[in-house]
Protein backbone atom coordinates (compact mmCIF):
# COMPACT_ATOMS: atom_id res chain seq x y z
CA UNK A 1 53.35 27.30 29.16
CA UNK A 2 55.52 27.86 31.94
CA UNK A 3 59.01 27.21 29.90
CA UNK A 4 58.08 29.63 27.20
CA UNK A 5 59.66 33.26 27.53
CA UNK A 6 57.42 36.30 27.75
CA UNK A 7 56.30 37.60 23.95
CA UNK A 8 57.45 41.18 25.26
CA UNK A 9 60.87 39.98 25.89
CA UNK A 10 63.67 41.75 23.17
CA UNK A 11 65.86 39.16 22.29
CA UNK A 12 68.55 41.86 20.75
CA UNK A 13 68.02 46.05 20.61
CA UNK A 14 70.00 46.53 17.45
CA UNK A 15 70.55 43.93 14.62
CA UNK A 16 74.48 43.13 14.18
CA UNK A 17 76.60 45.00 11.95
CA UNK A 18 77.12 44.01 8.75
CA UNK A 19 80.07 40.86 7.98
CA UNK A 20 81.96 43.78 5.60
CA UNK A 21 82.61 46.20 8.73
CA UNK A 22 85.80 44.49 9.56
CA UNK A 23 87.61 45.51 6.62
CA UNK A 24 87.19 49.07 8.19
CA UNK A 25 90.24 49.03 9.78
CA UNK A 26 92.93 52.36 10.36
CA UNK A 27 95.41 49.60 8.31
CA UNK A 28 93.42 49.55 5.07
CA UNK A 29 92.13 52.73 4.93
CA UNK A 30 95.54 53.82 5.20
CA UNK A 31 96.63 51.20 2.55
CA UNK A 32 93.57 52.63 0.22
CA UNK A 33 94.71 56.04 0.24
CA UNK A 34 98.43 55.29 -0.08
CA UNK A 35 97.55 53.04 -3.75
CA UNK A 36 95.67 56.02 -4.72
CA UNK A 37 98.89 58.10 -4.54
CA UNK A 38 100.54 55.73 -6.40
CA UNK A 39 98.25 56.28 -9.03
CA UNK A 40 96.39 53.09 -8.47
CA UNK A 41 92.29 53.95 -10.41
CA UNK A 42 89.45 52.10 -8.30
CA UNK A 43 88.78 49.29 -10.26
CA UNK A 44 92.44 48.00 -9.39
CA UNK A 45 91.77 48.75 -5.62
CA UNK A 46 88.72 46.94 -5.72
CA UNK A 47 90.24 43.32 -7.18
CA UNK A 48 92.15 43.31 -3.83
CA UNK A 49 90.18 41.56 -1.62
CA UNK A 50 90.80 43.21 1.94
CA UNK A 51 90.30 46.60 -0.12
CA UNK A 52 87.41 46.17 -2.48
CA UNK A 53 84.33 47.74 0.48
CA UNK A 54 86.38 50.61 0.25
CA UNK A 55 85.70 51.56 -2.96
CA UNK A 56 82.89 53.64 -3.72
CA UNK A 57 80.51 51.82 -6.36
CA UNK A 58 80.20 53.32 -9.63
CA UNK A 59 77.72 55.93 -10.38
CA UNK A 60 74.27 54.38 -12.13
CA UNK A 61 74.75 54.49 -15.58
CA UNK A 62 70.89 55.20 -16.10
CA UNK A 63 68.47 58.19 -15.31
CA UNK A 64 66.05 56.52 -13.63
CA UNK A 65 65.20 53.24 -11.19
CA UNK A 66 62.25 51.45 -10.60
CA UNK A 67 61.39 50.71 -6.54
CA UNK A 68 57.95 49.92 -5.20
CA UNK A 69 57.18 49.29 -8.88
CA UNK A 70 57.33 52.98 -9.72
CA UNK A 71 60.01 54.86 -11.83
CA UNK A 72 61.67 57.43 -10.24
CA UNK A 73 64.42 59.62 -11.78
CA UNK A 74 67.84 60.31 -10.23
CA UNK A 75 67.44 64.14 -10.77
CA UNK A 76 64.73 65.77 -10.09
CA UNK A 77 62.98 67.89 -13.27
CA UNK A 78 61.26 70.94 -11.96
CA UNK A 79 58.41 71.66 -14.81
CA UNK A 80 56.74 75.25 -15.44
CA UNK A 81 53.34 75.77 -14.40
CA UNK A 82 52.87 76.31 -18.64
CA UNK A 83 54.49 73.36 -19.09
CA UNK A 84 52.00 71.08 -16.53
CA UNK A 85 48.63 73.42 -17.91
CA UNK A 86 48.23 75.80 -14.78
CA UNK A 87 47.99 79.27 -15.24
CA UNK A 88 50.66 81.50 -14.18
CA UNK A 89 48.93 84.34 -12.38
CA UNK A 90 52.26 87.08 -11.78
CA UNK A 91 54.82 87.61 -14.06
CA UNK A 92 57.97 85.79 -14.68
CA UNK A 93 60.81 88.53 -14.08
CA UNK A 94 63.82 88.61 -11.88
CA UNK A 95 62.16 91.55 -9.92
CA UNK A 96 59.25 89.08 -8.58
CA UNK A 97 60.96 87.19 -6.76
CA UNK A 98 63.15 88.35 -3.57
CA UNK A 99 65.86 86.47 -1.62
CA UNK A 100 65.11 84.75 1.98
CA UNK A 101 66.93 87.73 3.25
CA UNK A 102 64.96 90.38 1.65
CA UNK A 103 61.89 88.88 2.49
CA UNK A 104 62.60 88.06 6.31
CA UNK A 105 64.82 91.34 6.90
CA UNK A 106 61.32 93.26 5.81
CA UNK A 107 58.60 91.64 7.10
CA UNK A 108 59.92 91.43 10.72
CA UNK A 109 61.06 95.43 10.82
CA UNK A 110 59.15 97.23 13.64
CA UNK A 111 55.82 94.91 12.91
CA UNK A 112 54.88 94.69 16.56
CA UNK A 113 54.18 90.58 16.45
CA UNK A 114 55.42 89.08 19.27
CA UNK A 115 58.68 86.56 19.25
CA UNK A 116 60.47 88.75 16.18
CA UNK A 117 63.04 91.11 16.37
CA UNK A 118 62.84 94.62 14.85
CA UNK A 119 65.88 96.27 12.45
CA UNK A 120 68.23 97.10 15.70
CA UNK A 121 67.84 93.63 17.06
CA UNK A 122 65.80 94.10 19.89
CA UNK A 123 62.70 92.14 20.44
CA UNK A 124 59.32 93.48 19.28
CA UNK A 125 56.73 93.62 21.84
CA UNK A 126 52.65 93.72 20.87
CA UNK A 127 51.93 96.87 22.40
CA UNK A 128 48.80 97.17 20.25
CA UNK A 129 46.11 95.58 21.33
């Protein structure tokens, strides 16, 4: 009992980086970008073998991935409220809707709420009470 080390000792704070960190180096990256000028496409970068972590993977060729056993997409799809069988309760026109702007430019204009600023910058105070 007395040879054993405390269970609250930490052995190591952070977990080592990765063994493909040491082909980060000024040298290649320099190398990288100088076979690019040459006209050099990423798949012949990436047979070299100092070179090859510096080449960003290709995009997935799919629309979706499974993880956690679910399917998720790559982009999300926004649906209607029509289209998922909710009722739409204003109308659907360009006028509805206002920018963030519009919207925060108007509601904190002489409203007399403490902590926002009025049209000429200065802060509102709550002088009704």
């Amino acid at each position: 009992m007395a040879d054993q080390p405390p269970e609250d000792l930490i052995s190591s704070l952070y977990p080592p980086p990765p063994p493909y960190v040491k082909f980060f180096t000024n040298e290649n990256v320099a190398k990288v970008k100088q076979l690019q000028k040459e006209g050099k496409t990423n798949e012949d970068i990436s047979e070299l073998k100092d070179l090859r972590f510096l080449v960003p993977p290709k995009p997935p060729a799919r629309v979706n991935y499974r993880s956690f056993g679910d399917i998720w997409n790559f982009e999300d799809k926004f649906i209607s409220l029509k289209d998922s069988g909710i009722q739409q309760l204003y109308e659907n026109t360009p006028t509805a809707r206002k920018s963030k702007g519009e919207a925060g430019a108007t509601a904190g204009a002489g409203s007399g709420v403490v902590g926002e600023t009025g049209a000429d910058g200065t802060a509102a105070t709550n002088s009704k009470r």
